[in-house]
PDB file of N, CA and C in Angstrom:
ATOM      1  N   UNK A   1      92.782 117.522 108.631  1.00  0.00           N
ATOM      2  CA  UNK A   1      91.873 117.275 107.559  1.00  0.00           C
ATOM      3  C   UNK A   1      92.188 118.149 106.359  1.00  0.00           C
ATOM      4  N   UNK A   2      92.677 119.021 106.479  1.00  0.00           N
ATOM      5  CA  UNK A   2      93.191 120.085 105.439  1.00  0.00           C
ATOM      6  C   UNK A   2      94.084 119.326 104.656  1.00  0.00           C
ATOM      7  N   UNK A   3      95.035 118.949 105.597  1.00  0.00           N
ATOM      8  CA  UNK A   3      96.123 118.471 104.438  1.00  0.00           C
ATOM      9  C   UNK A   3      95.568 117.311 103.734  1.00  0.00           C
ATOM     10  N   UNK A   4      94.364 115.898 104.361  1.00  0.00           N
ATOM     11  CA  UNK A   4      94.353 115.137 103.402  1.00  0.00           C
ATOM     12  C   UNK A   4      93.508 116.010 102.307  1.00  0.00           C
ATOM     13  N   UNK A   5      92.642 116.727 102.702  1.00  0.00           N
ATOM     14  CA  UNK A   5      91.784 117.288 101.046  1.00  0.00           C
ATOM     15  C   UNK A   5      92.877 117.849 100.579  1.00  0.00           C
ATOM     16  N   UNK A   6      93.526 118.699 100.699  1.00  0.00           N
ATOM     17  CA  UNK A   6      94.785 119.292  99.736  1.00  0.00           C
ATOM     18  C   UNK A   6      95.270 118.072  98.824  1.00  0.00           C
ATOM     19  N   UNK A   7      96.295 116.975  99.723  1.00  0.00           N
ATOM     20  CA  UNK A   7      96.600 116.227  98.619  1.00  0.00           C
ATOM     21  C   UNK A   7      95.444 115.347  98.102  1.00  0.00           C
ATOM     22  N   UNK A   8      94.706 115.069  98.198  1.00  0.00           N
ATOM     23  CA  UNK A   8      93.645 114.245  97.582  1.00  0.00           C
ATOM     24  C   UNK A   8      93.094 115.687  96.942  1.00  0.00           C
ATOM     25  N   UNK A   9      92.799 116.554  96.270  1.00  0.00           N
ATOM     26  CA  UNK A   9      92.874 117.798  95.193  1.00  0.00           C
ATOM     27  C   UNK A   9      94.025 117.314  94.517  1.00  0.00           C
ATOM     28  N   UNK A  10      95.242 117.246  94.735  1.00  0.00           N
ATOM     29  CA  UNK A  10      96.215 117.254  94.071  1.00  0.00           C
ATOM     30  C   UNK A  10      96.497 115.948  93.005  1.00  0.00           C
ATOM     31  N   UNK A  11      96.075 115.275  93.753  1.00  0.00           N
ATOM     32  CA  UNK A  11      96.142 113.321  93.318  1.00  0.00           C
ATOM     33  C   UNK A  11      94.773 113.495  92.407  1.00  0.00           C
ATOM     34  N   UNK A  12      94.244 114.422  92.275  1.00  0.00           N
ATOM     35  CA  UNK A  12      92.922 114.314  91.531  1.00  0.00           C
ATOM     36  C   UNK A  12      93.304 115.171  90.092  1.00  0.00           C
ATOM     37  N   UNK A  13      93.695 116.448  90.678  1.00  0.00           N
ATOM     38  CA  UNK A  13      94.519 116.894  89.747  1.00  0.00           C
ATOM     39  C   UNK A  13      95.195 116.357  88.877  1.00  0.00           C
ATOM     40  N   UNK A  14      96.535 115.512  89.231  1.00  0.00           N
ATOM     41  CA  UNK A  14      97.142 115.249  88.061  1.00  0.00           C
ATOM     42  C   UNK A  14      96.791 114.335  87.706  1.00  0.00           C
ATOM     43  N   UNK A  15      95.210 113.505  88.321  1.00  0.00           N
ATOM     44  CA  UNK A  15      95.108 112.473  87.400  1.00  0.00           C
ATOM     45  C   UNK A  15      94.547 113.088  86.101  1.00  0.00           C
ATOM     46  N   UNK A  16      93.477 114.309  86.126  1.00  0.00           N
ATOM     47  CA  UNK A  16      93.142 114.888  85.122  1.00  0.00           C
ATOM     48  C   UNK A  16      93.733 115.251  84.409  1.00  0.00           C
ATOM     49  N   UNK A  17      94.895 116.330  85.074  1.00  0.00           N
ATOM     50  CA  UNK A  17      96.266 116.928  83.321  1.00  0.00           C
ATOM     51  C   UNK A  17      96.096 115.281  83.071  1.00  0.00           C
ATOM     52  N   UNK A  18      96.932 114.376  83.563  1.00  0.00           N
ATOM     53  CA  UNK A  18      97.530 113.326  82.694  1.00  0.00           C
ATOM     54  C   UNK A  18      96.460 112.794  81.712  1.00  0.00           C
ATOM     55  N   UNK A  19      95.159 112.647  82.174  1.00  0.00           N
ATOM     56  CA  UNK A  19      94.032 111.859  81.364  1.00  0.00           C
ATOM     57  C   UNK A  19      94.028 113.044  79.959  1.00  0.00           C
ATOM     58  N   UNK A  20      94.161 114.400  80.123  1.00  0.00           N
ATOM     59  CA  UNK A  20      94.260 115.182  78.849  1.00  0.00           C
ATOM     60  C   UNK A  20      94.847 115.074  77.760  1.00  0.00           C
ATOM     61  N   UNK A  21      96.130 114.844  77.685  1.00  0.00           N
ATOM     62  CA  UNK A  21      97.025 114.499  76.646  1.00  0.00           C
ATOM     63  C   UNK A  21      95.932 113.327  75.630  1.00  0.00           C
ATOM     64  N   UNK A  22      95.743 112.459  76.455  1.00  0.00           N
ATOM     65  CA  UNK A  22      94.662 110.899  75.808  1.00  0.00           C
ATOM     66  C   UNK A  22      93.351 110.963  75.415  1.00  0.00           C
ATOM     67  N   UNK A  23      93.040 112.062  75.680  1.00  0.00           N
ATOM     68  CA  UNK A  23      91.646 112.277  75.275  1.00  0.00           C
ATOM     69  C   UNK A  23      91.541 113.451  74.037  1.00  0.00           C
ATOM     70  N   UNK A  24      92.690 114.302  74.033  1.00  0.00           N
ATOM     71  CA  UNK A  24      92.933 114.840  72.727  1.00  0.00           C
ATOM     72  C   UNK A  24      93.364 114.180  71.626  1.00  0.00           C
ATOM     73  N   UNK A  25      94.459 113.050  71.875  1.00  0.00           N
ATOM     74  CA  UNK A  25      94.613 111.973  70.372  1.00  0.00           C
ATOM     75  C   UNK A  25      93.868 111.276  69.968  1.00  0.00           C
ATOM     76  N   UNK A  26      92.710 110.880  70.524  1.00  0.00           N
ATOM     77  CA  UNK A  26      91.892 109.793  69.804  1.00  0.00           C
ATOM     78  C   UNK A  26      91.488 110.421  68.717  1.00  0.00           C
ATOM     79  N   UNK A  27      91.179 109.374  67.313  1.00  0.00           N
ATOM     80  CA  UNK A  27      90.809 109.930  66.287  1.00  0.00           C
ATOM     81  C   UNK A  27      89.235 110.198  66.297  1.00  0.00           C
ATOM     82  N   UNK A  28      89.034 111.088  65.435  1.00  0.00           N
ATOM     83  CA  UNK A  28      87.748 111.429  64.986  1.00  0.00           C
ATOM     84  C   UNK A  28      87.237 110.571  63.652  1.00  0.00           C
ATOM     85  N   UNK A  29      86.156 110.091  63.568  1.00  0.00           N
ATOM     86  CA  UNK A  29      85.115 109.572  62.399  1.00  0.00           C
ATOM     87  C   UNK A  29      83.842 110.495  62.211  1.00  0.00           C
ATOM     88  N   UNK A  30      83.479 110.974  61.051  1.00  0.00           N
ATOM     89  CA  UNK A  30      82.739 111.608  60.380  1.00  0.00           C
ATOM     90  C   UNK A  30      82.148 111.043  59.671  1.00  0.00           C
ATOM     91  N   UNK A  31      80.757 111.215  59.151  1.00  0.00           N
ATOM     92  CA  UNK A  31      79.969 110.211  57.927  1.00  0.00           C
ATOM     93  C   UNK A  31      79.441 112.103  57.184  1.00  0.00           C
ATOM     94  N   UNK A  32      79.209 111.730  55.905  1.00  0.00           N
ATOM     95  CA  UNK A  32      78.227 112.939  55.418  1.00  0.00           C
ATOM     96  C   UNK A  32      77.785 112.347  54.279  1.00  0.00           C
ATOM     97  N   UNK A  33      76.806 113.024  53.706  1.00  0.00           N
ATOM     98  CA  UNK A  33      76.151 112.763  52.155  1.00  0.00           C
ATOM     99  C   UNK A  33      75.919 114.238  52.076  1.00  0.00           C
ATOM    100  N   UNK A  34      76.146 113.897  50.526  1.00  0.00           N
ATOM    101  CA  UNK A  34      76.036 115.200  49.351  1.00  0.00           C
ATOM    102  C   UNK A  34      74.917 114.507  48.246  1.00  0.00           C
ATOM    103  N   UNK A  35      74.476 115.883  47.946  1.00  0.00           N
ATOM    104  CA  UNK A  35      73.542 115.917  47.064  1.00  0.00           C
ATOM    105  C   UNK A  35      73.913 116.953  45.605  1.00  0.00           C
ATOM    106  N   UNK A  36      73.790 116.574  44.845  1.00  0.00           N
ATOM    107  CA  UNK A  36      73.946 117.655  43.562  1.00  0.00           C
ATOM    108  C   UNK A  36      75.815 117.484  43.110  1.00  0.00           C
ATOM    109  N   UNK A  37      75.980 118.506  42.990  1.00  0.00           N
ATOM    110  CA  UNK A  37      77.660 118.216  42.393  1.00  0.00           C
ATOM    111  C   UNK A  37      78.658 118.629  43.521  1.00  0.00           C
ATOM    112  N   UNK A  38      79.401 117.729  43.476  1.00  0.00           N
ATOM    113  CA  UNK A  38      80.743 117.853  45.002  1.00  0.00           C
ATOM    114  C   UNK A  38      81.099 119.058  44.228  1.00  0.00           C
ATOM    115  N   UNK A  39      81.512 119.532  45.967  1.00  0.00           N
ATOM    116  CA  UNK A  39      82.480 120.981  45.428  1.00  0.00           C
ATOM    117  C   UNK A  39      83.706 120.212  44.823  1.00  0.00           C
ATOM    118  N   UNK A  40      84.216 121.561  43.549  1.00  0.00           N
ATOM    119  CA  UNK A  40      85.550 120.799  42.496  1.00  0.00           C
ATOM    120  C   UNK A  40      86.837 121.009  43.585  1.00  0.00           C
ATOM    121  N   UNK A  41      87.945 120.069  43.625  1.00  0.00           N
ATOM    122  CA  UNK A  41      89.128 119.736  44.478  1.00  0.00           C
ATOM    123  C   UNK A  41      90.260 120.164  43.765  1.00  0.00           C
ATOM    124  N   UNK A  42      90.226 120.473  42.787  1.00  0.00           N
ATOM    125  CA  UNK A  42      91.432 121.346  42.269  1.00  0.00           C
ATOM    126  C   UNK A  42      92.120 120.021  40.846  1.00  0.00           C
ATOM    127  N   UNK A  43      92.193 119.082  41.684  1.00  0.00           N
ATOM    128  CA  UNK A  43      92.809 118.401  40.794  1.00  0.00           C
ATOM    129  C   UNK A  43      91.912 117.188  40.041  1.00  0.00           C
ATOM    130  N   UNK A  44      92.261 116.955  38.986  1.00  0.00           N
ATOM    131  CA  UNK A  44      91.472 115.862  38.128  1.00  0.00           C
ATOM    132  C   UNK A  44      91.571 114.421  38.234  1.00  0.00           C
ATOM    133  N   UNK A  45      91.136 113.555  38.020  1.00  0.00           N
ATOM    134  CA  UNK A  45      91.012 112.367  38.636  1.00  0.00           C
ATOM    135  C   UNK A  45      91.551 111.347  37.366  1.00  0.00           C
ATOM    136  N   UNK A  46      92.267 110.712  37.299  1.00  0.00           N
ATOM    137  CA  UNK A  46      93.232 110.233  36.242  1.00  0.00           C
ATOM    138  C   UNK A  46      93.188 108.621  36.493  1.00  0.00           C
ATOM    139  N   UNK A  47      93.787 107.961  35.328  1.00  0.00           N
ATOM    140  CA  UNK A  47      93.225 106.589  35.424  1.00  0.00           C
ATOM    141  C   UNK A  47      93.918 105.827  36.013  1.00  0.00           C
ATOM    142  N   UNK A  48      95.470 105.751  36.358  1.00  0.00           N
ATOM    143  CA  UNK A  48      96.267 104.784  36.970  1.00  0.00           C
ATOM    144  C   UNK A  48      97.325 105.837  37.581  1.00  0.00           C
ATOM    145  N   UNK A  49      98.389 105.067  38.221  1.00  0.00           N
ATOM    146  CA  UNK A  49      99.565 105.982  39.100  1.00  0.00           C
ATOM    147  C   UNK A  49     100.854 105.624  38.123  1.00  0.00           C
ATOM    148  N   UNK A  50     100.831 105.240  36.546  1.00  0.00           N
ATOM    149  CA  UNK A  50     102.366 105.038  36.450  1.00  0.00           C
ATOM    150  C   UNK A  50     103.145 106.493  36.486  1.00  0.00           C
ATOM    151  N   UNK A  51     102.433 107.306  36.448  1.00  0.00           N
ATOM    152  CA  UNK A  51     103.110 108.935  35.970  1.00  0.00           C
ATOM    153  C   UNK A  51     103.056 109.539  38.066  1.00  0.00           C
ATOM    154  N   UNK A  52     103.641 109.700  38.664  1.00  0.00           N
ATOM    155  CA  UNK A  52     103.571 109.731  40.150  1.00  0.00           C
ATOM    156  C   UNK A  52     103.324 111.481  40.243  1.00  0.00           C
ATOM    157  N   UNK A  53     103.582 112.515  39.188  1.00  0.00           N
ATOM    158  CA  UNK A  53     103.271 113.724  39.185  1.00  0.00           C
ATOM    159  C   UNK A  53     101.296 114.140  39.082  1.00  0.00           C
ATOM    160  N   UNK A  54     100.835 113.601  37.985  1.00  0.00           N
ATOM    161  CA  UNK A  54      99.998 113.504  37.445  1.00  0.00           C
ATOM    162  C   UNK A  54      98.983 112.141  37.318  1.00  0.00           C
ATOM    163  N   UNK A  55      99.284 111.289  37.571  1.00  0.00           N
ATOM    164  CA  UNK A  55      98.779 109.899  37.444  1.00  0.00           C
ATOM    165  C   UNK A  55      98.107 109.549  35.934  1.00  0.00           C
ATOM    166  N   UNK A  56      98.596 110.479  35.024  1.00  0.00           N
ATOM    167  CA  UNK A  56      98.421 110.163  33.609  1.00  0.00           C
ATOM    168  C   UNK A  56      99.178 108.372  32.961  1.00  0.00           C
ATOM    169  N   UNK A  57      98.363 108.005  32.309  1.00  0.00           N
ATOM    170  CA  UNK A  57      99.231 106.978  31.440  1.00  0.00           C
ATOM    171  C   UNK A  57     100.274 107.638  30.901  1.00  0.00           C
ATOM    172  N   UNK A  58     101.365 106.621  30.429  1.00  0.00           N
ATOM    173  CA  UNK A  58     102.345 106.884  29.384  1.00  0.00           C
ATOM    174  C   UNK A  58     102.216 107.252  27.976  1.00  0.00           C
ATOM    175  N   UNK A  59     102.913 108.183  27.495  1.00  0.00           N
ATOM    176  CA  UNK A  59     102.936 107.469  25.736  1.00  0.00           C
ATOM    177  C   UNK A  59     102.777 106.499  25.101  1.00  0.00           C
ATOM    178  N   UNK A  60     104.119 105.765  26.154  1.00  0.00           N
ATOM    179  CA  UNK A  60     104.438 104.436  25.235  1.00  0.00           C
ATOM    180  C   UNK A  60     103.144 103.291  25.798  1.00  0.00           C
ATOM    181  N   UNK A  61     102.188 103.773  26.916  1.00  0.00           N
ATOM    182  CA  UNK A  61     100.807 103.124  27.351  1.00  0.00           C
ATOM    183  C   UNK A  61      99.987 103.573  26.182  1.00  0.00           C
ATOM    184  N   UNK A  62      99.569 104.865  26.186  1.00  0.00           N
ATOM    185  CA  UNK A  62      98.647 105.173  24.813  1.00  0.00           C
ATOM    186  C   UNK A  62      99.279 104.377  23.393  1.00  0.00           C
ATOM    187  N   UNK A  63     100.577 104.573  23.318  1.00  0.00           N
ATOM    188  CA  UNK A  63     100.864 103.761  21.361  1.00  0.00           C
ATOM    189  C   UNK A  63     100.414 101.757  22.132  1.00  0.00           C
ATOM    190  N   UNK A  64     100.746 101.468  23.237  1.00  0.00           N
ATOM    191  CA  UNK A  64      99.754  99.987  23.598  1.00  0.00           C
ATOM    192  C   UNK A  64      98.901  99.516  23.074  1.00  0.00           C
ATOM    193  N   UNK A  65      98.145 100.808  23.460  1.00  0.00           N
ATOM    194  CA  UNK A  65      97.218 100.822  23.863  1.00  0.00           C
ATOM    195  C   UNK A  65      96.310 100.893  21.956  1.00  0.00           C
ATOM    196  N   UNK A  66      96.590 101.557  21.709  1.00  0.00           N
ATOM    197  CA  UNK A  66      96.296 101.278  19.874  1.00  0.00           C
ATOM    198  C   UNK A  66      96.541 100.630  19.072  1.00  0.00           C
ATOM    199  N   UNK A  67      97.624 100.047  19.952  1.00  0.00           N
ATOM    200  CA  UNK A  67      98.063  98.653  18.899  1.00  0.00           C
ATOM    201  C   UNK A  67      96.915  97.869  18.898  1.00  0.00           C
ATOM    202  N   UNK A  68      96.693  97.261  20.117  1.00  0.00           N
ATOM    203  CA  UNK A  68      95.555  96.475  21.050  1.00  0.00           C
ATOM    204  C   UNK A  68      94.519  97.075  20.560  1.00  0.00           C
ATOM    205  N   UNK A  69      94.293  97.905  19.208  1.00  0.00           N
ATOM    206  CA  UNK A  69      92.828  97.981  19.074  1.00  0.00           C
ATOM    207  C   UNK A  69      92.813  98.180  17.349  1.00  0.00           C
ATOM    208  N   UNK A  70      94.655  97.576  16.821  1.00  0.00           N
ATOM    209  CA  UNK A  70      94.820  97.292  15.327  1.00  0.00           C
ATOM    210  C   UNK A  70      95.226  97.817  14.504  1.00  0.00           C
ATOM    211  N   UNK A  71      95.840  99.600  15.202  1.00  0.00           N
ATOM    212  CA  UNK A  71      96.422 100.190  14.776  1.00  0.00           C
ATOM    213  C   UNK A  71      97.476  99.737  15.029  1.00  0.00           C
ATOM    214  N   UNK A  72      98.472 100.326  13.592  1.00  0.00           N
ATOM    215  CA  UNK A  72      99.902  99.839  13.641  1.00  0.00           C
ATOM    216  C   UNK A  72     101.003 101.274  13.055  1.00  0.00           C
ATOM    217  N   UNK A  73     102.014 101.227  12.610  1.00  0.00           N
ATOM    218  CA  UNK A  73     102.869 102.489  11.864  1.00  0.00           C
ATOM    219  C   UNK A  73     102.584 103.630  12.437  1.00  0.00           C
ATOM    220  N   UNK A  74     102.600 103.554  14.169  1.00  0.00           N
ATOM    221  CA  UNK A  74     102.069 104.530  14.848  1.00  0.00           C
ATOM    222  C   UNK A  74     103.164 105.863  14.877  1.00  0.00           C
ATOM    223  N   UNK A  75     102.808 107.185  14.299  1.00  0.00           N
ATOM    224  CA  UNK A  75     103.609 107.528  14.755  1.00  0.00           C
ATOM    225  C   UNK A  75     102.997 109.236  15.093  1.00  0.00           C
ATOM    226  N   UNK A  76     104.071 109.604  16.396  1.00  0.00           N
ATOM    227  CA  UNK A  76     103.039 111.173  16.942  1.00  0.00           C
ATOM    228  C   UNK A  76     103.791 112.149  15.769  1.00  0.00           C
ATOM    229  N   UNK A  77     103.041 112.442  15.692  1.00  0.00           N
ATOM    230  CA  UNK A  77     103.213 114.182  14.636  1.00  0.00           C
ATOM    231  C   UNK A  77     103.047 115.587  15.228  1.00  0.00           C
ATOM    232  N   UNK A  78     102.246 115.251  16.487  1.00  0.00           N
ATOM    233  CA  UNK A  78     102.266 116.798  17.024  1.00  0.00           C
ATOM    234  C   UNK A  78     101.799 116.847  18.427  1.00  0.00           C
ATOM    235  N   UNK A  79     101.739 117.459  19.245  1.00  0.00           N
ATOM    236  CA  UNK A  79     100.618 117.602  20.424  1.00  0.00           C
ATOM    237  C   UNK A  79     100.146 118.930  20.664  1.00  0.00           C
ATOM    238  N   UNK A  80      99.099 118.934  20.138  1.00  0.00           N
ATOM    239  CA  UNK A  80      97.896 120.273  20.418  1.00  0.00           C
ATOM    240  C   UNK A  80      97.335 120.203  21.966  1.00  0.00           C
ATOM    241  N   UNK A  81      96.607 121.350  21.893  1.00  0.00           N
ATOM    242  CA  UNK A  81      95.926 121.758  23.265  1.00  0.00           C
ATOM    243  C   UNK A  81      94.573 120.382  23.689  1.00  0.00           C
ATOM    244  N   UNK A  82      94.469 119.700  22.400  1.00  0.00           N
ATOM    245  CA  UNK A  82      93.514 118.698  22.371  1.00  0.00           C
ATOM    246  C   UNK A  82      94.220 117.041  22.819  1.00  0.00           C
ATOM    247  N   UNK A  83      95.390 117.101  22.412  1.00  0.00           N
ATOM    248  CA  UNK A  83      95.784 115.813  22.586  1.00  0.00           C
ATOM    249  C   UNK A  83      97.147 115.507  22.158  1.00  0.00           C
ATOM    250  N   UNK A  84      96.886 114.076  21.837  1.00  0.00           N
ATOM    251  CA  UNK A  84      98.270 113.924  20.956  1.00  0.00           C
ATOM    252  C   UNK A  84      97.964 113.644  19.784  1.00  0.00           C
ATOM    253  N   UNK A  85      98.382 114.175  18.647  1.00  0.00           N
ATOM    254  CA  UNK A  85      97.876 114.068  17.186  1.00  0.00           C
ATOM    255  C   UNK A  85      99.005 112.652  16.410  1.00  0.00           C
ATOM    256  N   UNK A  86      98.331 111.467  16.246  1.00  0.00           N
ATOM    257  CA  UNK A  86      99.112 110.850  15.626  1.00  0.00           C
ATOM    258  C   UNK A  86      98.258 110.133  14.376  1.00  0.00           C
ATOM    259  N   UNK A  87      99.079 109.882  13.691  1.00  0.00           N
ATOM    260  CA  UNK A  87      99.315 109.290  12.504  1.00  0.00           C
ATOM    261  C   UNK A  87      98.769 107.417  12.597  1.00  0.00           C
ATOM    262  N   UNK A  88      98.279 106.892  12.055  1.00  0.00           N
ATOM    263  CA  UNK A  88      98.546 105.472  12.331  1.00  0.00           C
ATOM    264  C   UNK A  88      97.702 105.205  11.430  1.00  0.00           C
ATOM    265  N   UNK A  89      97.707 103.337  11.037  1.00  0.00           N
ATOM    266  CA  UNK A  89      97.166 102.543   9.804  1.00  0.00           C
ATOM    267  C   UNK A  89      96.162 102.031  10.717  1.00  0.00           C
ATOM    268  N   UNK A  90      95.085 101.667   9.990  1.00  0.00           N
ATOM    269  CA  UNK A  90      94.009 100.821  10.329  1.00  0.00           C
ATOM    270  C   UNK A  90      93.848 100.292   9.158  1.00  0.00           C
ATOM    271  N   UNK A  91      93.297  98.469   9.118  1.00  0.00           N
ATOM    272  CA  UNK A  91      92.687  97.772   7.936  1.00  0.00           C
ATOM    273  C   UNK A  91      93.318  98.463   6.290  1.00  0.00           C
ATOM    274  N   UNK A  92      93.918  98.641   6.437  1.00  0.00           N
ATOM    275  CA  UNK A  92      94.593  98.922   5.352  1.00  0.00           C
ATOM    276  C   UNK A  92      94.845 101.232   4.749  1.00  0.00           C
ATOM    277  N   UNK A  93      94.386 101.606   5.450  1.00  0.00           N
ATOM    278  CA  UNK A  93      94.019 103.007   5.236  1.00  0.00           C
ATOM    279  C   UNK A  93      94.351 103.740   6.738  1.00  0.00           C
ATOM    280  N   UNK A  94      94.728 104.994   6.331  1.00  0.00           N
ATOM    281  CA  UNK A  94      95.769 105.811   6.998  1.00  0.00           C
ATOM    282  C   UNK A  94      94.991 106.899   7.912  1.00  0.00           C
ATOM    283  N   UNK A  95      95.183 106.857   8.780  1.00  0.00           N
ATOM    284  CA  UNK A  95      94.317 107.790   9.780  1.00  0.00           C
ATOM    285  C   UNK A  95      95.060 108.825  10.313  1.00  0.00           C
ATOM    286  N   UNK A  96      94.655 110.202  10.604  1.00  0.00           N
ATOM    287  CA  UNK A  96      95.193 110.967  11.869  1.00  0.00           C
ATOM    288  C   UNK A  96      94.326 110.830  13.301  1.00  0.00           C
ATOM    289  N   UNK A  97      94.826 110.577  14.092  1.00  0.00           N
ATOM    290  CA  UNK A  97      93.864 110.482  15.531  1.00  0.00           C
ATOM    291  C   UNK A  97      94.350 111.665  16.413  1.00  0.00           C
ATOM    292  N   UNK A  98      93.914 111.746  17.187  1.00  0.00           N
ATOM    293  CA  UNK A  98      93.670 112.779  18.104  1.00  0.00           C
ATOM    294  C   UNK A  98      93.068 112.224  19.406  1.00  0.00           C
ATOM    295  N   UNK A  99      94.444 111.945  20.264  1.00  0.00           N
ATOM    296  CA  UNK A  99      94.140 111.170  21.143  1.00  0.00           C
ATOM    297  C   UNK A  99      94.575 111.852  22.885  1.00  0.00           C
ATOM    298  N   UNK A 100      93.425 111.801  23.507  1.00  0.00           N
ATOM    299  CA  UNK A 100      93.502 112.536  25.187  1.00  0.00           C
ATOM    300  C   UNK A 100      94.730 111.666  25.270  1.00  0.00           C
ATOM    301  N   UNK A 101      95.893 112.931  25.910  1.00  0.00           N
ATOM    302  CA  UNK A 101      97.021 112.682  26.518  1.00  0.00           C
ATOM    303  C   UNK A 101      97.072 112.243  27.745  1.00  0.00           C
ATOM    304  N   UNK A 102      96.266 111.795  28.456  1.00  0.00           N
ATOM    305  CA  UNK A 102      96.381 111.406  29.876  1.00  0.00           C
ATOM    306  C   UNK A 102      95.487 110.090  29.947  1.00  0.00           C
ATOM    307  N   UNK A 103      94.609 109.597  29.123  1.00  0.00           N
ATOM    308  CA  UNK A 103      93.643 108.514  29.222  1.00  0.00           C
ATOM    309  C   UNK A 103      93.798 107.578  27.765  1.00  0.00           C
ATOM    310  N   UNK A 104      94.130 108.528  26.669  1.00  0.00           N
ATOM    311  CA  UNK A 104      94.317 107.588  25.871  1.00  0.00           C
ATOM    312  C   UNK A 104      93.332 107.560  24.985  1.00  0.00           C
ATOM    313  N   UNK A 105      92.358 107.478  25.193  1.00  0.00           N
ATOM    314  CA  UNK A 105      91.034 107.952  24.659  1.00  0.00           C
ATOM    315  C   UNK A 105      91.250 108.645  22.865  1.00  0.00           C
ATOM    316  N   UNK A 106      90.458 108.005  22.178  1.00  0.00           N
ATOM    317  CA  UNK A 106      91.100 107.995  20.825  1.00  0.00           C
ATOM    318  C   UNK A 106      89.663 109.839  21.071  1.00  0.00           C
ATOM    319  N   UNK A 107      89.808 111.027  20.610  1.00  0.00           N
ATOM    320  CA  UNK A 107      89.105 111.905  20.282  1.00  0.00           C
ATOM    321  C   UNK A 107      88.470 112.067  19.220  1.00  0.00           C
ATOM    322  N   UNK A 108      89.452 112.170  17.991  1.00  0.00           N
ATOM    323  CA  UNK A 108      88.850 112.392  16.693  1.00  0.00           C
ATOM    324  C   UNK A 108      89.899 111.466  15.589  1.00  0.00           C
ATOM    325  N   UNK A 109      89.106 111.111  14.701  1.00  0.00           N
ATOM    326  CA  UNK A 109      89.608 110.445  13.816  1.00  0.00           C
ATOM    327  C   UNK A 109      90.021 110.576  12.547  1.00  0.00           C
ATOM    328  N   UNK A 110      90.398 111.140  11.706  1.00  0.00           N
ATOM    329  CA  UNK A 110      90.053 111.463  10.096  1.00  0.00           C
ATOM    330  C   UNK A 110      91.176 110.577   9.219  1.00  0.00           C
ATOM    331  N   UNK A 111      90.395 110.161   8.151  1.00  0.00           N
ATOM    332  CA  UNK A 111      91.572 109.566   7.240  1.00  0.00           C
ATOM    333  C   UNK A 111      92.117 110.404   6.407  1.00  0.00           C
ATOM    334  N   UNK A 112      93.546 109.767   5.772  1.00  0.00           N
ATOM    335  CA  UNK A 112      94.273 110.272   5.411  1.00  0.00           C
ATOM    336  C   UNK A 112      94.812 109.836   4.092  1.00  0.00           C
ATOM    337  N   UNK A 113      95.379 110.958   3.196  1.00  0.00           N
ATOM    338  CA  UNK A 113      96.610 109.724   2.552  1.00  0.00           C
ATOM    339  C   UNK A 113      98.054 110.112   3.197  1.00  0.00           C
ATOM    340  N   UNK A 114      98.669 108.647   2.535  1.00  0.00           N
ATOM    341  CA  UNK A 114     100.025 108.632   3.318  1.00  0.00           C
ATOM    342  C   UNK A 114     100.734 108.393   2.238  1.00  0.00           C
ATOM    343  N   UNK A 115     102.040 109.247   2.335  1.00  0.00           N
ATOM    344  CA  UNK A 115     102.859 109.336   1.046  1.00  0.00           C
ATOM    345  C   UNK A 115     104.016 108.343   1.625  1.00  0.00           C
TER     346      UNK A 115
END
């Protein structure tokens, strides 16, 4: 009788190691809710993936992107800590814009003359 409980311990045994490996991979599911402001994640949340570093739009998406709203003779003159500073015509009269480098987003506007 010894020896069958021994191996029947043993046959019990490795059915357990073996069942271990399978019961550690299954995945886990979690649900939660937040209230008030998510903790910040480090990185900023951007509008499309053509830029694969940053997921910023393009340049040549932002000058599109102003055409498509009637600006024309687009051209950049600078990029400050604010944006991209460009130049461009509307309805007949000359603007500087100041436009978010990553969204496009026209900031500030002022007219101009243009020599």
């Amino acid at each position: 009788m010894t020896k069958l409980a021994f191996g029947a311990l043993a046959i019990a045994s490795m059915l357990v190691l073996s069942a271990l490996p399978a019961v550690a991979a299954q995945p886990s599911i979690s649900f939660g809710i937040q209230f008030g402001n998510p903790p910040p994640t480090g990185a900023p949340l951007y509008l499309d993936n053509s830029n694969n570093q940053n997921s910023c739009i393009s340049t040549k998406s932002i000058f599109r992107r102003l055409s498509h709203q009637g600006y024309s003779n687009l051209d950049m003159t600078d990029h400050s800590d604010q944006g991209l500073v460009i130049d461009a015509r509307f309805n007949h009269h000359w603007y500087e814009l100041i436009v978010d480098d990553c969204n496009g987003d026209i900031i500030d506007r002022t007219r101009i003359s243009h020599n």
